[in-house]
N, C-alpha and C. Protein backbone atom coordinates (compact mmCIF):
# COMPACT_ATOMS: atom_id res chain seq x y z
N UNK A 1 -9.10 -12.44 0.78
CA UNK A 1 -7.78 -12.59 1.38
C UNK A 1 -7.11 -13.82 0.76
N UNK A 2 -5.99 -13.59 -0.14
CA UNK A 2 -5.47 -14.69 -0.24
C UNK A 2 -4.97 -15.74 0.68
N UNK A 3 -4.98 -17.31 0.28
CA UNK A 3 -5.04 -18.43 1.28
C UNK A 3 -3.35 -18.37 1.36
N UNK A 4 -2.23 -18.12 1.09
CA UNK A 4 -0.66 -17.59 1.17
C UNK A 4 -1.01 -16.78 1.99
N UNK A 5 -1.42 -15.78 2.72
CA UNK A 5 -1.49 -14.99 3.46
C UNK A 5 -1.85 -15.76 5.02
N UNK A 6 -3.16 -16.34 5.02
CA UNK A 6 -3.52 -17.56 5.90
C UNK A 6 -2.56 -18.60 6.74
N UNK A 7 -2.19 -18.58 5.35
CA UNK A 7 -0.55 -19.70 5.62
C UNK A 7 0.64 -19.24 6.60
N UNK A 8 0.61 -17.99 5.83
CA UNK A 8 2.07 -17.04 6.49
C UNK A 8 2.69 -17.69 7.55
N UNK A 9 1.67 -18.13 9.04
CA UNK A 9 2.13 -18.70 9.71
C UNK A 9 3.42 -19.73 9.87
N UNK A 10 2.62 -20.30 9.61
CA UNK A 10 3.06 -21.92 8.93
C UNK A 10 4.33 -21.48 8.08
N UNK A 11 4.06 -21.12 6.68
CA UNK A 11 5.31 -21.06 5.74
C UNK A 11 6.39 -20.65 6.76
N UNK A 12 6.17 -19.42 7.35
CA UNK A 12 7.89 -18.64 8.18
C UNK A 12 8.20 -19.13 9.50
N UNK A 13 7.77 -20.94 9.61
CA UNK A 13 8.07 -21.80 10.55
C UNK A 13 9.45 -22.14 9.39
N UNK A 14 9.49 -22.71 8.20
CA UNK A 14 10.27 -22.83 7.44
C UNK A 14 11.37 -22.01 6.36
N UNK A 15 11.16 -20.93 6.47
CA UNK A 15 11.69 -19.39 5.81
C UNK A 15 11.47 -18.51 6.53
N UNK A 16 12.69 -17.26 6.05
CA UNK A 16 12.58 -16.27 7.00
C UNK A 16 11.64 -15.46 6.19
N UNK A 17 11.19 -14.06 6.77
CA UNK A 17 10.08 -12.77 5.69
C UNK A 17 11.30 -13.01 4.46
N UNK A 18 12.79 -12.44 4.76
CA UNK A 18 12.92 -11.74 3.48
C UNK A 18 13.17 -13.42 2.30
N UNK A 19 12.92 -14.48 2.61
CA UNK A 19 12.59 -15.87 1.69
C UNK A 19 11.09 -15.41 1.36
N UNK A 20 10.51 -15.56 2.03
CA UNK A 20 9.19 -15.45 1.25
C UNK A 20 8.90 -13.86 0.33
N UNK A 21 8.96 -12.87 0.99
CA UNK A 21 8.84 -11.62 0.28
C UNK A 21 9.98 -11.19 0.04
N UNK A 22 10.44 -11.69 -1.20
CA UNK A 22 11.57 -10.90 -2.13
C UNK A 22 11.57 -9.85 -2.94
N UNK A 23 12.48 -9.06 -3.15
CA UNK A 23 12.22 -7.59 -3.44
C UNK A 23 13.61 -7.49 -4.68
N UNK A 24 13.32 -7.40 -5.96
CA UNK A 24 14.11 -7.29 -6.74
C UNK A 24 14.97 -5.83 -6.60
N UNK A 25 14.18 -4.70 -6.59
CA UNK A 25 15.37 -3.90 -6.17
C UNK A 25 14.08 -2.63 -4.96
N UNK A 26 14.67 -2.59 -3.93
CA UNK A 26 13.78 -1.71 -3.14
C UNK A 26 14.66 -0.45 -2.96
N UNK A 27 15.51 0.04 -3.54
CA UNK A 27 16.27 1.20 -3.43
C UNK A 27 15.83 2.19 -2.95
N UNK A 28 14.52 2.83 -3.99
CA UNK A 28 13.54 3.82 -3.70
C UNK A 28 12.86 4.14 -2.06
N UNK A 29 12.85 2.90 -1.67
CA UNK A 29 12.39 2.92 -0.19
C UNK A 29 12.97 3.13 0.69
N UNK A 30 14.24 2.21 0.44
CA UNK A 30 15.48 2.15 1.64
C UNK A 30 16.16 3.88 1.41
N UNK A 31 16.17 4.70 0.00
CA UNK A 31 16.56 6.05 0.24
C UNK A 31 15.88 7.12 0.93
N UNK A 32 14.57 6.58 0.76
CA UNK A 32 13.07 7.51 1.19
C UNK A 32 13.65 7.06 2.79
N UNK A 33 13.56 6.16 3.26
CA UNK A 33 13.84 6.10 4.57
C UNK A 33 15.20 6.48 5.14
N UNK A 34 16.19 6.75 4.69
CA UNK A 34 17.61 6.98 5.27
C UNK A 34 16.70 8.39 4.89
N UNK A 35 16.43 9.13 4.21
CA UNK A 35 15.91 10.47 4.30
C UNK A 35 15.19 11.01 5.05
N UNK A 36 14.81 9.78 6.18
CA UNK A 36 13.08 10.23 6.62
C UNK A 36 11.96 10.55 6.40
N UNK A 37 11.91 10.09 4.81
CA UNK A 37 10.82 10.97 3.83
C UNK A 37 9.54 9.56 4.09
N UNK A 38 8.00 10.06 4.95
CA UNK A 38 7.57 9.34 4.82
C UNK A 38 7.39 8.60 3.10
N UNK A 39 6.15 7.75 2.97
CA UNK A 39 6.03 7.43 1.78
C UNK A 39 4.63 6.70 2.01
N UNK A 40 4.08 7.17 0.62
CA UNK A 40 2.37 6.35 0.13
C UNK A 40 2.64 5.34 -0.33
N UNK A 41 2.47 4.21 -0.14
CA UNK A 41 2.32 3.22 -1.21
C UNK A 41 1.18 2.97 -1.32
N UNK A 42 1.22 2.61 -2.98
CA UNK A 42 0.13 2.19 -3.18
C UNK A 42 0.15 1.22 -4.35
N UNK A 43 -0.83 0.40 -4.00
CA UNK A 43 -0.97 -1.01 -4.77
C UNK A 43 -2.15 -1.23 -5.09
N UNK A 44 -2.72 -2.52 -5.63
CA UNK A 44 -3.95 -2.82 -6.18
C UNK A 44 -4.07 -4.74 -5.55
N UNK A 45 -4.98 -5.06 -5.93
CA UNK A 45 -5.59 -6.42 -5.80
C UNK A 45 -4.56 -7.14 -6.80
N UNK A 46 -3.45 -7.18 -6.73
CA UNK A 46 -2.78 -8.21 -7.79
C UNK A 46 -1.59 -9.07 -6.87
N UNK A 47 -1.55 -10.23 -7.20
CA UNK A 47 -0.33 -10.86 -6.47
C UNK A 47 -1.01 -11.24 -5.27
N UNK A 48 -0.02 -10.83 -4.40
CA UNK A 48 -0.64 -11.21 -2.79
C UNK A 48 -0.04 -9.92 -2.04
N UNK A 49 -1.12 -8.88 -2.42
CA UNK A 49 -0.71 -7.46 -1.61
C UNK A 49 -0.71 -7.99 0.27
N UNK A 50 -1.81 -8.85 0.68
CA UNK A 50 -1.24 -8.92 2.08
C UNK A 50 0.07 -9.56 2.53
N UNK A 51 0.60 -10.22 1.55
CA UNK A 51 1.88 -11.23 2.45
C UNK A 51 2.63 -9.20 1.90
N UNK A 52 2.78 -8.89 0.99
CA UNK A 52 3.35 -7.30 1.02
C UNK A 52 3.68 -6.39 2.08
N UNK A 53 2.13 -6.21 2.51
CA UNK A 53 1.47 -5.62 4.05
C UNK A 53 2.19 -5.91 5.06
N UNK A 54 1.78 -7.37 5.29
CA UNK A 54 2.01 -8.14 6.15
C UNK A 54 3.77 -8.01 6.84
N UNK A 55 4.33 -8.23 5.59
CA UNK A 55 5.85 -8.69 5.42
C UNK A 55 6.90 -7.84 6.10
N UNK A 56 5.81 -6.47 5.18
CA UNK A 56 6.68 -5.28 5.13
C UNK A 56 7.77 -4.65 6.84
N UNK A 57 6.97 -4.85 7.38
CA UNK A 57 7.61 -4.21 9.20
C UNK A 57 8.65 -5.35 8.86
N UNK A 58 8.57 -6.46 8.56
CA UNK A 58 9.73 -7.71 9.33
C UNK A 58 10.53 -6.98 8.49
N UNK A 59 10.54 -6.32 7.80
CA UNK A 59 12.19 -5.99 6.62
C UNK A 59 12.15 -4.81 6.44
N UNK A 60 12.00 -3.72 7.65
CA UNK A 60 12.34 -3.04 8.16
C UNK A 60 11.75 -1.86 6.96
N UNK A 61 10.43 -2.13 6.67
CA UNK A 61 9.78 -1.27 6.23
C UNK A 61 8.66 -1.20 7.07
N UNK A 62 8.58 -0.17 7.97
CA UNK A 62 7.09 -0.26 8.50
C UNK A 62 5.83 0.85 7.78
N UNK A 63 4.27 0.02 7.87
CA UNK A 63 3.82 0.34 7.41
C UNK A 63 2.02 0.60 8.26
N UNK A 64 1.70 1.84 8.32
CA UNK A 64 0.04 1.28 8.50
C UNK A 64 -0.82 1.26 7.15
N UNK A 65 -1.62 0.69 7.19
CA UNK A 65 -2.41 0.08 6.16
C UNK A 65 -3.59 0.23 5.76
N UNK A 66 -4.41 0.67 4.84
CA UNK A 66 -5.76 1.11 5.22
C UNK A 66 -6.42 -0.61 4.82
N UNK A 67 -7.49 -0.81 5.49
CA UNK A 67 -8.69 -2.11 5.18
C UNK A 67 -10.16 -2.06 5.64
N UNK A 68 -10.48 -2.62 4.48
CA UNK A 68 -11.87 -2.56 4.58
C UNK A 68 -12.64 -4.12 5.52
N UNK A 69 -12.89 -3.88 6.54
CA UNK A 69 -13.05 -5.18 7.46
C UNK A 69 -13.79 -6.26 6.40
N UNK A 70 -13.47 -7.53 6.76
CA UNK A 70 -14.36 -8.36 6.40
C UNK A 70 -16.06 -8.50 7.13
N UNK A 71 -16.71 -9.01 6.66
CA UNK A 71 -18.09 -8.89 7.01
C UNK A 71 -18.23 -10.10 8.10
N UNK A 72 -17.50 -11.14 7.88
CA UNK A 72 -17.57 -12.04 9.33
C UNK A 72 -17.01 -11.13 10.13
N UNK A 73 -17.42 -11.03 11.37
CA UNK A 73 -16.80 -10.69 12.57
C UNK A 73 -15.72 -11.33 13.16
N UNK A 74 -15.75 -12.55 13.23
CA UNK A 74 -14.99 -13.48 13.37
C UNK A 74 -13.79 -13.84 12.85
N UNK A 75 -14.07 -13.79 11.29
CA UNK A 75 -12.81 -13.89 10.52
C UNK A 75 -12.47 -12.61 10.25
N UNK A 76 -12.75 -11.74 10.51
CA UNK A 76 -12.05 -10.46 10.26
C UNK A 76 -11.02 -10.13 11.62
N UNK A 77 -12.02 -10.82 12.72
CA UNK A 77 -10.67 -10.97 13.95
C UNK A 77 -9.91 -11.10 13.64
N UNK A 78 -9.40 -12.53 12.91
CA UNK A 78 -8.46 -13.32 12.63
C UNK A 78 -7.88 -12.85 11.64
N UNK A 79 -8.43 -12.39 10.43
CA UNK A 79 -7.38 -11.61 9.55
C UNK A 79 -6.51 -10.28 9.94
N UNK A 80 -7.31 -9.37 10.86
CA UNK A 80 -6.53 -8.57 11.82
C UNK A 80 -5.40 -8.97 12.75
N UNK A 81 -5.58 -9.85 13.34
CA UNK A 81 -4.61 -10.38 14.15
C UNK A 81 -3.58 -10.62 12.95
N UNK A 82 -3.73 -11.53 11.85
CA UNK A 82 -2.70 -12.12 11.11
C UNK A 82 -1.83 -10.60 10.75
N UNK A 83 -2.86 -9.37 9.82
CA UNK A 83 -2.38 -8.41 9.70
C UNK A 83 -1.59 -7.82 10.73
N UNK A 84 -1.71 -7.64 11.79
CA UNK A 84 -0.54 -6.97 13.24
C UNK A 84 0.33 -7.70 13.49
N UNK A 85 -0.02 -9.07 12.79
CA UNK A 85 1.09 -9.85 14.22
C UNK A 85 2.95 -9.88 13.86
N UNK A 86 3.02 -9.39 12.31
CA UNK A 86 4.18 -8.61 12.08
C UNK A 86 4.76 -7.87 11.75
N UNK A 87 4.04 -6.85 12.91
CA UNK A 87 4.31 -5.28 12.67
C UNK A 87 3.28 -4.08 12.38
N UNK A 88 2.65 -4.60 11.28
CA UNK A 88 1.34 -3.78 10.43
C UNK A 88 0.40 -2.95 11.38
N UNK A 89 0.53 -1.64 10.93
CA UNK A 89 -0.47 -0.99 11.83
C UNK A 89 -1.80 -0.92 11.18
N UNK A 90 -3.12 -1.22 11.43
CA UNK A 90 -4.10 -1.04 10.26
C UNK A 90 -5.23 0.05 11.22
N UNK A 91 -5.75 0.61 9.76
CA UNK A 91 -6.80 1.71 9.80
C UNK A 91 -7.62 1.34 9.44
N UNK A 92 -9.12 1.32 9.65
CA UNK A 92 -10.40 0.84 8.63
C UNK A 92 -10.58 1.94 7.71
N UNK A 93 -11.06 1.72 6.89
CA UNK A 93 -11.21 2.36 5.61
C UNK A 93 -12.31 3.88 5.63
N UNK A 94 -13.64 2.98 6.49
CA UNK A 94 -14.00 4.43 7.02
C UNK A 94 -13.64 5.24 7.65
N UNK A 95 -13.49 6.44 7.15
CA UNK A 95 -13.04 8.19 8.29
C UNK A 95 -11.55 7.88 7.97
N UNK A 96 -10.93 6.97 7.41
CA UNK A 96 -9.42 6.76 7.35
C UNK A 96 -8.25 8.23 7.16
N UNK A 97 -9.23 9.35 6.30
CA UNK A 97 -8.25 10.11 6.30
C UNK A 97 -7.44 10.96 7.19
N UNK A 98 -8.49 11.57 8.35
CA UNK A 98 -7.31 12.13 9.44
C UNK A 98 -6.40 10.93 9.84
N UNK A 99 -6.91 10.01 10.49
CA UNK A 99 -5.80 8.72 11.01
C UNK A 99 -4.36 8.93 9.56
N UNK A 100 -4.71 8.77 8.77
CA UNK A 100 -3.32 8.60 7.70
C UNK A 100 -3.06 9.63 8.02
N UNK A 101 -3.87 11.12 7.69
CA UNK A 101 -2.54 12.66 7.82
C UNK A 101 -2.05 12.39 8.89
N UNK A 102 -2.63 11.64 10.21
CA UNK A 102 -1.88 12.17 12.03
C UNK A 102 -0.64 10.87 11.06
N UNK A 103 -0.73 10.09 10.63
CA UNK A 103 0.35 8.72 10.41
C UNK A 103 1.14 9.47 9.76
N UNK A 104 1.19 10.50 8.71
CA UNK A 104 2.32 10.75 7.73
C UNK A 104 2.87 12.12 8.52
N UNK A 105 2.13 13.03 9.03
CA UNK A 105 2.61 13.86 9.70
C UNK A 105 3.66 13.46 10.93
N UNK A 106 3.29 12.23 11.31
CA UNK A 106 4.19 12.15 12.75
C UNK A 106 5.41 11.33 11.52
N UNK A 107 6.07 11.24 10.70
CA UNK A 107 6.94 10.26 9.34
C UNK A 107 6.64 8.84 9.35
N UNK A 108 5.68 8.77 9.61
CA UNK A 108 5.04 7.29 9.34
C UNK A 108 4.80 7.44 7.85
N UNK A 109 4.64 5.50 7.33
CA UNK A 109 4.74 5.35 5.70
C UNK A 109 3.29 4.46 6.12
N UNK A 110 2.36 4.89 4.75
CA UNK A 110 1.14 4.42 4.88
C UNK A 110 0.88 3.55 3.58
N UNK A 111 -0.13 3.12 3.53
CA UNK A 111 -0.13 1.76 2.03
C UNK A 111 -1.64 1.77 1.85
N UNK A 112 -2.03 1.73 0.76
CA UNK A 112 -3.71 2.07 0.17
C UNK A 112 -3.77 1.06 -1.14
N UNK A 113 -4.79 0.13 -0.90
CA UNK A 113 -5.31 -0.14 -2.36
C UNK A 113 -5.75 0.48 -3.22
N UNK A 114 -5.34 1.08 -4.38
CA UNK A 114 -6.14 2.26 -4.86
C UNK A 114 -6.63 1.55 -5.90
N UNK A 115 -7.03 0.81 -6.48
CA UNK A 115 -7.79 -0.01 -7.42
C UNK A 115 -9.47 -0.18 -7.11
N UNK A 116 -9.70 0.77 -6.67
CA UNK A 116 -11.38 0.33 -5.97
C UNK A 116 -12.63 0.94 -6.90
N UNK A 117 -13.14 1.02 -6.79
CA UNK A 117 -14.49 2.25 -7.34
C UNK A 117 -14.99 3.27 -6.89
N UNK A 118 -14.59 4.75 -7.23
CA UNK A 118 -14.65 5.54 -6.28
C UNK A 118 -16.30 6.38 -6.80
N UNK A 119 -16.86 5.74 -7.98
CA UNK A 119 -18.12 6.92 -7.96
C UNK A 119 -17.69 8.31 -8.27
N UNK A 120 -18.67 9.00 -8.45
CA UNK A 120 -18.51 10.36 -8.67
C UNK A 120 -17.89 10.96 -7.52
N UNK A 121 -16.94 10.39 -6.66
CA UNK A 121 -16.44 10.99 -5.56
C UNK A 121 -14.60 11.21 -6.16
N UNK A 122 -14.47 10.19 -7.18
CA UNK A 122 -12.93 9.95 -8.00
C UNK A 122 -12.97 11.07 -9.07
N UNK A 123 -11.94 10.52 -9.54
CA UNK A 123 -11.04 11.19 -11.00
C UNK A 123 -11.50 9.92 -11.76
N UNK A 124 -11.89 10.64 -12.85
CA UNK A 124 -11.70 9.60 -14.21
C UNK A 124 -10.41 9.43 -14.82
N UNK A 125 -9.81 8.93 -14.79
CA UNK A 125 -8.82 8.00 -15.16
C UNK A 125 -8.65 6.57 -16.10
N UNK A 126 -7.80 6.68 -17.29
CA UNK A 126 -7.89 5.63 -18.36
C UNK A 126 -7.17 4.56 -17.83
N UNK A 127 -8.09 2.96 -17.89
CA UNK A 127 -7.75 1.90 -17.32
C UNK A 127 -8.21 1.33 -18.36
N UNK A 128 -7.52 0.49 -19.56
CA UNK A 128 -7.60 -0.31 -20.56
C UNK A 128 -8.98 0.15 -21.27
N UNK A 129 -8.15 1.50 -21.95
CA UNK A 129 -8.83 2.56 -22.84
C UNK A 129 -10.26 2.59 -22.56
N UNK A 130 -10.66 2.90 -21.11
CA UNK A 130 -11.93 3.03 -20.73
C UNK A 130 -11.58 3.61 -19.62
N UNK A 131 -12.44 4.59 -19.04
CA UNK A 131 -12.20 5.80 -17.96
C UNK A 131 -13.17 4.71 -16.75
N UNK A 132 -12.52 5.12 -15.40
CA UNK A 132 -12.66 4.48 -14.14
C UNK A 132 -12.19 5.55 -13.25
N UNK A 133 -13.50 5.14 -12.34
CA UNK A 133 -13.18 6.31 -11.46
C UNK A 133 -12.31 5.81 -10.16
N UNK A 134 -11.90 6.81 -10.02
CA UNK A 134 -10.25 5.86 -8.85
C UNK A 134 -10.81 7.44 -7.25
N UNK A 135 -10.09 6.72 -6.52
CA UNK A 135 -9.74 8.06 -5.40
C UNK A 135 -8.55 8.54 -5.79
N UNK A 136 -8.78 9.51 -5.04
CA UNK A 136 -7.48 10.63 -4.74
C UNK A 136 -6.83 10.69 -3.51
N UNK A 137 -7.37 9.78 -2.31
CA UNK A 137 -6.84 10.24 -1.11
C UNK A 137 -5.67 9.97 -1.07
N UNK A 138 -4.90 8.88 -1.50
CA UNK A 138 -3.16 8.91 -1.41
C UNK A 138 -2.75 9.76 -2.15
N UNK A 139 -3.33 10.08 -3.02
CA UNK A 139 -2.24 11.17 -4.04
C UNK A 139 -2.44 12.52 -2.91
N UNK A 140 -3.33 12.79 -2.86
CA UNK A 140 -3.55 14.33 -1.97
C UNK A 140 -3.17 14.32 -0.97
N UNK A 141 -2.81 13.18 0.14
CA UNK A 141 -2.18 12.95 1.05
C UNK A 141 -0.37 13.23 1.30
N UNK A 142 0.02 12.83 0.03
CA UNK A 142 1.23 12.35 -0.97
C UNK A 142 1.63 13.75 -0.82
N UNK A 143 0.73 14.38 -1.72
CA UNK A 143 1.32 16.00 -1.85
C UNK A 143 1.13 16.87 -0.35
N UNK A 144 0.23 16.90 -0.03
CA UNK A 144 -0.32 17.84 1.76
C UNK A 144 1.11 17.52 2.31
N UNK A 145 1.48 16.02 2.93
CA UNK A 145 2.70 15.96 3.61
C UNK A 145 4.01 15.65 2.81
N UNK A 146 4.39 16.35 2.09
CA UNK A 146 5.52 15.77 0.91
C UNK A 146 5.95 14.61 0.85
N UNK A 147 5.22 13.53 0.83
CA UNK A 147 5.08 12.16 1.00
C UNK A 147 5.58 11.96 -0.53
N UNK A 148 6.55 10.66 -0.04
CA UNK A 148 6.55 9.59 -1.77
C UNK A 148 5.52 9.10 -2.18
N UNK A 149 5.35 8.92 -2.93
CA UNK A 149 3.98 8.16 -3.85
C UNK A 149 4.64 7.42 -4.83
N UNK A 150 4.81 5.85 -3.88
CA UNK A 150 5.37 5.04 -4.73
C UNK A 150 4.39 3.59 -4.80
N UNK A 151 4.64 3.26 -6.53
CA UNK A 151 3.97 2.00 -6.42
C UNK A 151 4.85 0.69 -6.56
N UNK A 152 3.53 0.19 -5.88
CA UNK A 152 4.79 -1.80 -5.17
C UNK A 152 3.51 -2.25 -6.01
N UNK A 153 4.05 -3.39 -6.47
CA UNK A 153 3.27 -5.01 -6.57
C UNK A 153 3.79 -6.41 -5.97
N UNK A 154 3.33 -6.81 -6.27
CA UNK A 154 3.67 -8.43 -5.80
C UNK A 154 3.05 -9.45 -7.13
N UNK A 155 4.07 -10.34 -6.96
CA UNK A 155 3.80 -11.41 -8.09
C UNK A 155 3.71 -12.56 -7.35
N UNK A 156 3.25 -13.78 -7.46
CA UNK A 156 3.47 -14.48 -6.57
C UNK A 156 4.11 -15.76 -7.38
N UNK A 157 4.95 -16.41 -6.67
CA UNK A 157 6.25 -17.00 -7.27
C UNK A 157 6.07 -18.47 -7.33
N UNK A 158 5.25 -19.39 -6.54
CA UNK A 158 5.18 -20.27 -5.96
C UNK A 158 4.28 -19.97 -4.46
N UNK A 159 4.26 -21.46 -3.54
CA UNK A 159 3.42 -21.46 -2.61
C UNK A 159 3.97 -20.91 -0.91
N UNK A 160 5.69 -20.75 -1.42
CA UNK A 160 6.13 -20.04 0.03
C UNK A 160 7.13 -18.76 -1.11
N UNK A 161 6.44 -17.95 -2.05
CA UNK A 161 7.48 -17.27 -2.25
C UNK A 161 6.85 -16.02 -3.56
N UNK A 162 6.91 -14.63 -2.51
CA UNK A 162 6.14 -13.59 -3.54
C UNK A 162 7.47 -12.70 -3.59
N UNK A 163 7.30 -12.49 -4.93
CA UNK A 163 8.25 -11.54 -5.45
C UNK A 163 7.75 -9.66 -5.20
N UNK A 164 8.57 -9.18 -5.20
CA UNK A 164 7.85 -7.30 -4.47
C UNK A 164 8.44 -6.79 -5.34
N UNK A 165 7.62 -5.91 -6.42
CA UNK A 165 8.44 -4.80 -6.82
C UNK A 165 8.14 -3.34 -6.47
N UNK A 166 9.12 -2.59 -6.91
CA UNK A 166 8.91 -1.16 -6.42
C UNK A 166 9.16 -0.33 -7.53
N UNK A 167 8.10 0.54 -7.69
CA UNK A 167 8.44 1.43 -8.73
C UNK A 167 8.97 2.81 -8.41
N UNK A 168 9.43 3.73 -9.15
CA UNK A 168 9.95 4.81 -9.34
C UNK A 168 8.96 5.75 -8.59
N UNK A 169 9.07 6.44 -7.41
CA UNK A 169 8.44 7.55 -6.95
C UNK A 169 7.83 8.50 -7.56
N UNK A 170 6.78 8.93 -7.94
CA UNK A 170 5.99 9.90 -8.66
C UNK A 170 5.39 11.18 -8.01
N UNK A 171 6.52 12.09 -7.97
CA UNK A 171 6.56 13.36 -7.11
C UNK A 171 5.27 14.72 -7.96
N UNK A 172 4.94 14.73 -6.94
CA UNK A 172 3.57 15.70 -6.78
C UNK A 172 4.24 16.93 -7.47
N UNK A 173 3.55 17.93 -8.14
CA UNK A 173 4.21 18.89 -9.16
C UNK A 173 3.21 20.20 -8.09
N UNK A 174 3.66 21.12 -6.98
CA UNK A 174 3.26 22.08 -6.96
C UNK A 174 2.72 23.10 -7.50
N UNK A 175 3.40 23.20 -8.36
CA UNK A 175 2.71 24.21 -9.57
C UNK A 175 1.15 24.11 -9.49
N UNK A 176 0.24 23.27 -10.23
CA UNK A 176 -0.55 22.81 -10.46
C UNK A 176 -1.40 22.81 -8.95
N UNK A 177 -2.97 22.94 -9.96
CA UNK A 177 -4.03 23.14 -7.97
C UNK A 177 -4.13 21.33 -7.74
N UNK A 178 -4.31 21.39 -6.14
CA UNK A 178 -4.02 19.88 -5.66
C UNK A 178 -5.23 19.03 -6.56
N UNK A 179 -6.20 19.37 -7.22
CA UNK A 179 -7.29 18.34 -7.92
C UNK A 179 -6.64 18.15 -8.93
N UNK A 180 -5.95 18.73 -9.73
CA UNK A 180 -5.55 18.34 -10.90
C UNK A 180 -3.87 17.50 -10.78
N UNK A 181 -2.90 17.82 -9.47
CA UNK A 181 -2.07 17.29 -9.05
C UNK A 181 -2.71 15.80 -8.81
N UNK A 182 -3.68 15.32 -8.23
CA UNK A 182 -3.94 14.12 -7.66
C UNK A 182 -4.45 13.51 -8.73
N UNK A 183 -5.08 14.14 -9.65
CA UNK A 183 -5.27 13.35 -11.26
C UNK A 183 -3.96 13.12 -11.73
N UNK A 184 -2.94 13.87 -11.72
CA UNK A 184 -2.03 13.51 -12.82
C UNK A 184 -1.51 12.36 -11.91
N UNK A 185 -1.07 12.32 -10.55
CA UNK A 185 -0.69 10.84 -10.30
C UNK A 185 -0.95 9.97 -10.09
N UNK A 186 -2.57 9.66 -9.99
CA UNK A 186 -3.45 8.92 -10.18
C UNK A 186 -3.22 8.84 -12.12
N UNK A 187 -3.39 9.45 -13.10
CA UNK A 187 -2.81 8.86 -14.14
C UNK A 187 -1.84 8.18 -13.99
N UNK A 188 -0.36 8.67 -13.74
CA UNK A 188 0.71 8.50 -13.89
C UNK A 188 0.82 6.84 -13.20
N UNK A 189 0.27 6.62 -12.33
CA UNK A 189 0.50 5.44 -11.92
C UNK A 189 0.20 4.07 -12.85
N UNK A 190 1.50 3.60 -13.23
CA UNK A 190 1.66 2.80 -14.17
C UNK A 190 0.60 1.22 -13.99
């Protein structure tokens, strides 16, 4: 967990969310939502995906979240609490997938690290001309409920200030059977 995340507190005694999590252009989201179109996001370990998480409900993106608990009991309290306390709905990572379909089915927008190691349970997928196995559950999720499948990052700017970007929505191609649909946007994801 990044120590900016820890902070959060503290920093938005002095700034509001949208000072600290700035968003160069969030178009894609704010249209997905005047549409009602839930949406996947999905991100990786770069930047400070929790102040992202975190941020997201105060600026009128709400989000549940999938996480994998920390192994203290204790501090995983406390990182939970930090995670809810503006807005964030979170799921644990195990059994996570009905919880996300009941989340996207009712137009809830859900958020997944997909940067993990999925084992012979993934898609091989080229990650700096070497194949890695990734999941599929946001992409297949993405397509089941005609969900966006959009990717965000975060950069982090300084010590009270992460930059958010949003990329271009990467729409699920029917045509195609859902295993080979959830590879291509699991490729496609830049």
């Amino acid at each position: 967990v990044p120590v900016q995340f820890l902070k959060l507190p503290q920093i938005l005694r002095g700034r509001t969310p949208a000072q600290v999590l700035v968003f160069d252009d969030r178009r894609v989201v704010d249209e997905a939502m005047a549409a009602k179109r839930p949406i996947v996001f999905v991100t990786a370990h770069l930047g400070n995906w929790e102040v992202l998480g975190g941020l997201a409900p105060t600026l009128g993106v709400p989000i549940t979240s999938v996480v994998r608990p920390v192994d203290n009991p204790l501090l995983d309290a406390e990182i939970r609490r930090l995670r809810e306390r503006y807005g964030q709905k979170i799921i644990e990572k195990a059994g996570a997938g009905l919880p996300l379909a009941r989340a996207l089915k009712q137009g809830q927008n859900v958020a997944m690290l997909i940067d993990q190691h999925a084992g012979r349970r993934g898609v091989r997928v080229p990650f700096f001309h070497a194949d890695a196995s990734t999941f599929t559950l946001a992409a297949e999720l993405a397509r089941r409920f005609d969900a966006l499948y959009v990717p965000v990052f975060t950069r982090v700017v300084g010590p009270t200030e992460v930059r958010g970007w949003v990329g271009a929505a990467i729409a699920c191609d029917p045509s195609v059977p859902p295993d080979e649909g959830a590879w291509r946007m699991a490729v496609l994801f830049p």
